[in-house]
C-alpha atoms as a PDB file:
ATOM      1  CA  UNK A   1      -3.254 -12.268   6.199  1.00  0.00           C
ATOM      2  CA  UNK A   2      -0.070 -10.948   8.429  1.00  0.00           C
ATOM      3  CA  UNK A   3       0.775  -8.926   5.821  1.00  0.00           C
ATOM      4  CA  UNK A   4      -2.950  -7.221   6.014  1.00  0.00           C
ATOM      5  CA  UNK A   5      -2.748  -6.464   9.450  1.00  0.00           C
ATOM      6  CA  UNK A   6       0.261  -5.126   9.264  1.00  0.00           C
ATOM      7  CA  UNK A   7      -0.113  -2.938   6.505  1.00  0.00           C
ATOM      8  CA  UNK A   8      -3.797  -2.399   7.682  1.00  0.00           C
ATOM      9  CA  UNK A   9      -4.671  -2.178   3.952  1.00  0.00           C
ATOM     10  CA  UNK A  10      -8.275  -2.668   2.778  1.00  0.00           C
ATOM     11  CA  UNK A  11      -8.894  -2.254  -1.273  1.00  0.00           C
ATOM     12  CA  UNK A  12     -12.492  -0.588  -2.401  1.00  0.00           C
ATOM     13  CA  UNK A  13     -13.206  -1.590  -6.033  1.00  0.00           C
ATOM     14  CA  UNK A  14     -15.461   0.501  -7.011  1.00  0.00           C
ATOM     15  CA  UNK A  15     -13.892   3.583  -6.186  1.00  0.00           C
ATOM     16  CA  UNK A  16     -10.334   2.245  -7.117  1.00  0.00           C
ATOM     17  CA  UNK A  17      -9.328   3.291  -3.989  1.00  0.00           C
ATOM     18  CA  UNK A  18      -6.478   1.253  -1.602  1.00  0.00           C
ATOM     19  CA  UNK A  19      -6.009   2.673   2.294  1.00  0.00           C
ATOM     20  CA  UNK A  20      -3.366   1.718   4.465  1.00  0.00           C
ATOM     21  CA  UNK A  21      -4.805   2.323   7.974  1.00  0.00           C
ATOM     22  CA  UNK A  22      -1.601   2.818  10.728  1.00  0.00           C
ATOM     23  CA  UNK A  23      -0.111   0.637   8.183  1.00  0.00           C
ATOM     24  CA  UNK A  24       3.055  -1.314  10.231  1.00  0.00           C
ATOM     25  CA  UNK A  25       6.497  -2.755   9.124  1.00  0.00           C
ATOM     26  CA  UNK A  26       8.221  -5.284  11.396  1.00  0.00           C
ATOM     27  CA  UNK A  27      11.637  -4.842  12.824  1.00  0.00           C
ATOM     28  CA  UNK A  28      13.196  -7.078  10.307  1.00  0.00           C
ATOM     29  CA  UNK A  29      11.608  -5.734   7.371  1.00  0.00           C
ATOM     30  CA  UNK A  30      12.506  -2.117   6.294  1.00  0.00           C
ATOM     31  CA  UNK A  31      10.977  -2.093   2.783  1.00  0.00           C
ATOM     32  CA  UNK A  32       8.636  -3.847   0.947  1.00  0.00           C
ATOM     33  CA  UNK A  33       7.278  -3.453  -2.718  1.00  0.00           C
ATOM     34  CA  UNK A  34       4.108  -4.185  -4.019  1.00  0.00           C
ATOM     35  CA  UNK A  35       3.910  -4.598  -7.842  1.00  0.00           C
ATOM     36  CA  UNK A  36       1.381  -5.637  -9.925  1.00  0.00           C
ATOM     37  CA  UNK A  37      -1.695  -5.066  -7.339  1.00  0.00           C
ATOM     38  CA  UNK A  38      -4.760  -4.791  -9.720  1.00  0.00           C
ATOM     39  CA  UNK A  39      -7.732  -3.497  -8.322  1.00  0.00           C
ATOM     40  CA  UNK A  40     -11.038  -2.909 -10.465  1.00  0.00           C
ATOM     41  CA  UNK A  41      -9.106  -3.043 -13.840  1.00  0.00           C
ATOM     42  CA  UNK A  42      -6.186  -0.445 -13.374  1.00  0.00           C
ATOM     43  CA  UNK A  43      -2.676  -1.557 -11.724  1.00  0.00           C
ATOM     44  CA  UNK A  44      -0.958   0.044  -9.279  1.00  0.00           C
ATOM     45  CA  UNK A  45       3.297  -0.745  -7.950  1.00  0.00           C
ATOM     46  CA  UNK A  46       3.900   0.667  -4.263  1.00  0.00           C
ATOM     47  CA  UNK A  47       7.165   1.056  -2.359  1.00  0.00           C
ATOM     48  CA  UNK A  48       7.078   1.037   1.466  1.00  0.00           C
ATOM     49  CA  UNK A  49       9.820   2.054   3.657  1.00  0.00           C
ATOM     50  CA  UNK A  50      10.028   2.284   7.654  1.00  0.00           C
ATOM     51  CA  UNK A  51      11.208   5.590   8.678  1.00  0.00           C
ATOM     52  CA  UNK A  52      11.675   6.816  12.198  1.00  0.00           C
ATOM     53  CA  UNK A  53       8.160   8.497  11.766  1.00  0.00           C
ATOM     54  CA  UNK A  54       6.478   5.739  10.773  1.00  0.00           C
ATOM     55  CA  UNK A  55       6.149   4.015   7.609  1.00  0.00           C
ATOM     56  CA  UNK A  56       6.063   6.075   4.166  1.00  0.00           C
ATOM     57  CA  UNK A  57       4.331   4.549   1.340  1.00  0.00           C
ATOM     58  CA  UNK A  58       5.919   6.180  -2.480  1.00  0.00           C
ATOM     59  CA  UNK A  59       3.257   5.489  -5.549  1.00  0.00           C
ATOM     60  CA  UNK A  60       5.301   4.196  -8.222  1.00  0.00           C
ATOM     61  CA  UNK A  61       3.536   2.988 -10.828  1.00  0.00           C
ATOM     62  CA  UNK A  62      -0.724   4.068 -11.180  1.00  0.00           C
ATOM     63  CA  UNK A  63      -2.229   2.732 -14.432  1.00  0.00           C
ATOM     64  CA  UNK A  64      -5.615   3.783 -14.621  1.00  0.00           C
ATOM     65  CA  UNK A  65      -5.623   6.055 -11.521  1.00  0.00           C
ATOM     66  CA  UNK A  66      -5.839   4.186  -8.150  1.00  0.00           C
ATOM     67  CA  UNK A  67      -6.296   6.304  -5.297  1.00  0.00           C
ATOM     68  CA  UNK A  68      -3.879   5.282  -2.306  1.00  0.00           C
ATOM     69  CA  UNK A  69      -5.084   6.407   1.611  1.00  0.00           C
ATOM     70  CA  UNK A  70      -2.448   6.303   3.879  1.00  0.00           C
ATOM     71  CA  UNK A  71      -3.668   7.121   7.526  1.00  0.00           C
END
């Protein structure tokens, strides 16, 4: 659940999409990966990094074409 706020991620099966509204790393975390999320059949690995700018989400893996949203 903290890491949902944070990230401000919310997943939409049925157009294999993921969106990371504002998403939001804490002080003491500067990266975080995300392997193996599965949504709607296809699998997707994501990097996040906090930059000065904000935080910058890399698609690293996308089997069977998730879109990712970041706003």
């Amino acid at each position: 659940m903290l890491l949902e706020a944070c990230l401000g991620i919310s997943i939409n099966a049925p157009r294999k999409q993921i969106i990371l509204d504002s998403p939001f790393l804490p002080d003491n975390i500067t990266q975080l990966w995300i392997k193996g999320l599965e949504v709607a059949g296809s699998r997707i690995d994501l990097f996040l990094e906090r930059r000065p700018e904000g935080v910058r989400v890399h698609v690293l893996d996308n089997v069977g074409k998730i879109d990712v949203i970041a706003q």
